[in-house]
Protein backbone atom coordinates (compact mmCIF):
# COMPACT_ATOMS: atom_id res chain seq x y z
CA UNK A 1 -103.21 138.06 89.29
CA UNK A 2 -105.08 139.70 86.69
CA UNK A 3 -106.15 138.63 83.42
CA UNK A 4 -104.72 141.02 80.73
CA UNK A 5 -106.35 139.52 77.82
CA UNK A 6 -109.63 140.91 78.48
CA UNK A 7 -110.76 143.90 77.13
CA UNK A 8 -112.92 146.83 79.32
CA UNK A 9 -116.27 146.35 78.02
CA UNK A 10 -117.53 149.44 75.77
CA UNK A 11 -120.38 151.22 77.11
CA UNK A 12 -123.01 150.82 74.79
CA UNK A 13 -124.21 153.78 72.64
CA UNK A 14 -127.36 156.12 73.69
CA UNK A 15 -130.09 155.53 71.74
CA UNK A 16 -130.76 158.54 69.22
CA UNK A 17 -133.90 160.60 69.36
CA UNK A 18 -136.87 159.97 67.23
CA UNK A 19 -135.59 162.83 64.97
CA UNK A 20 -131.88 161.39 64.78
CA UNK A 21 -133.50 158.47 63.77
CA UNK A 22 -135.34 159.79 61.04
CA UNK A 23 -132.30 161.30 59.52
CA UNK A 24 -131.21 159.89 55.89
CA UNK A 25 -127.19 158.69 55.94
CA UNK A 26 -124.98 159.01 53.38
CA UNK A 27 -127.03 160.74 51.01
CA UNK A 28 -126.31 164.16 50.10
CA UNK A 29 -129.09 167.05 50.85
CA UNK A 30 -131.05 164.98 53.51
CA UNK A 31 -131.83 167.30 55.78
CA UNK A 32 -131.23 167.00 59.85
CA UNK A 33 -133.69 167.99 62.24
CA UNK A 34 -134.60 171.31 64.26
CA UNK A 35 -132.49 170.12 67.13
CA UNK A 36 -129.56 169.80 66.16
CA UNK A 37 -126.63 172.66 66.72
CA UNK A 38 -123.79 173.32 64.10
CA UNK A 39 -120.32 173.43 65.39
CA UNK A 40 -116.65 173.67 63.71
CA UNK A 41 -116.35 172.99 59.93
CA UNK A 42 -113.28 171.73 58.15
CA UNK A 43 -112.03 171.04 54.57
CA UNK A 44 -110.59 167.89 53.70
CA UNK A 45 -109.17 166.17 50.46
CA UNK A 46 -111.33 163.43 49.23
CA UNK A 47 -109.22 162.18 46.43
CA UNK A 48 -109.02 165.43 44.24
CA UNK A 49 -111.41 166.96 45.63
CA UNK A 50 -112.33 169.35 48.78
CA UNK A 51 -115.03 168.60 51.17
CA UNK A 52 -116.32 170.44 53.89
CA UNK A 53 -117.13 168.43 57.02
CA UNK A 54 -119.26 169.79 59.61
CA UNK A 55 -119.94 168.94 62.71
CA UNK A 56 -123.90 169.06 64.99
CA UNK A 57 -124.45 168.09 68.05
CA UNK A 58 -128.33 167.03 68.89
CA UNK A 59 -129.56 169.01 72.17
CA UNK A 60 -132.30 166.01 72.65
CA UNK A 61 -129.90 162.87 72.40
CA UNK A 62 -126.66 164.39 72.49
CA UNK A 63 -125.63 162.38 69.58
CA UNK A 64 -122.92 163.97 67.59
CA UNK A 65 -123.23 163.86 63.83
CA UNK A 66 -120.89 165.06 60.66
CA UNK A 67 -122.18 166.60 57.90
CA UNK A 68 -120.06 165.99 54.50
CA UNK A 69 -120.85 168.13 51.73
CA UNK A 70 -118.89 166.53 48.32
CA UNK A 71 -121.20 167.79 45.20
CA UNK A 72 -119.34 164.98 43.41
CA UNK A 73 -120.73 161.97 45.79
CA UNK A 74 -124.06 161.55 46.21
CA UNK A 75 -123.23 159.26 49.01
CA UNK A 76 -121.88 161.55 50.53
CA UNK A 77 -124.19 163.00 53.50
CA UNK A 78 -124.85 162.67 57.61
CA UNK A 79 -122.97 160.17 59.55
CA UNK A 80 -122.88 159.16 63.18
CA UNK A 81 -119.59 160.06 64.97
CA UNK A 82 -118.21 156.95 67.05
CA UNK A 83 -115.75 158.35 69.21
């Protein structure tokens, strides 16, 4: 008999390179880091306005990162993608 109530435990996320980790979240114009490789972009509606979301992927780490650019946020910026 098994136990359905229990969850699979979730791996636990890699560690991100010294240079991930020196990136600035959520603040728009930080910049990334040499490593890190631009893939698709898409626009999105934030409220009333569009934002272009793009996504890196960091050769070192592997991490994958978005990128959104909203001129009217300044919070707007790099975030980690959990998948």
């Amino acid at each position: 008999m098994t136990d359905s109530t229990n969850a699979p435990e979730a791996t636990p996320p890699a560690p991100l390179c010294e240079p991930c980790q020196g990136i600035q979240r959520n603040w728009r114009g930080a910049p990334g880091h040499a490593e890190l490789q631009q893939g698709n972009h898409r626009k999105e509606l934030h409220g009333n306005v569009q934002v272009t979301i793009t996504g890196y992927f960091c050769d070192r780490c592997g991490t994958h990162w978005h990128y959104t650019n909203d001129t009217t946020n300044q919070r707007a910026g790099w975030s980690v993608v959990v998948d």
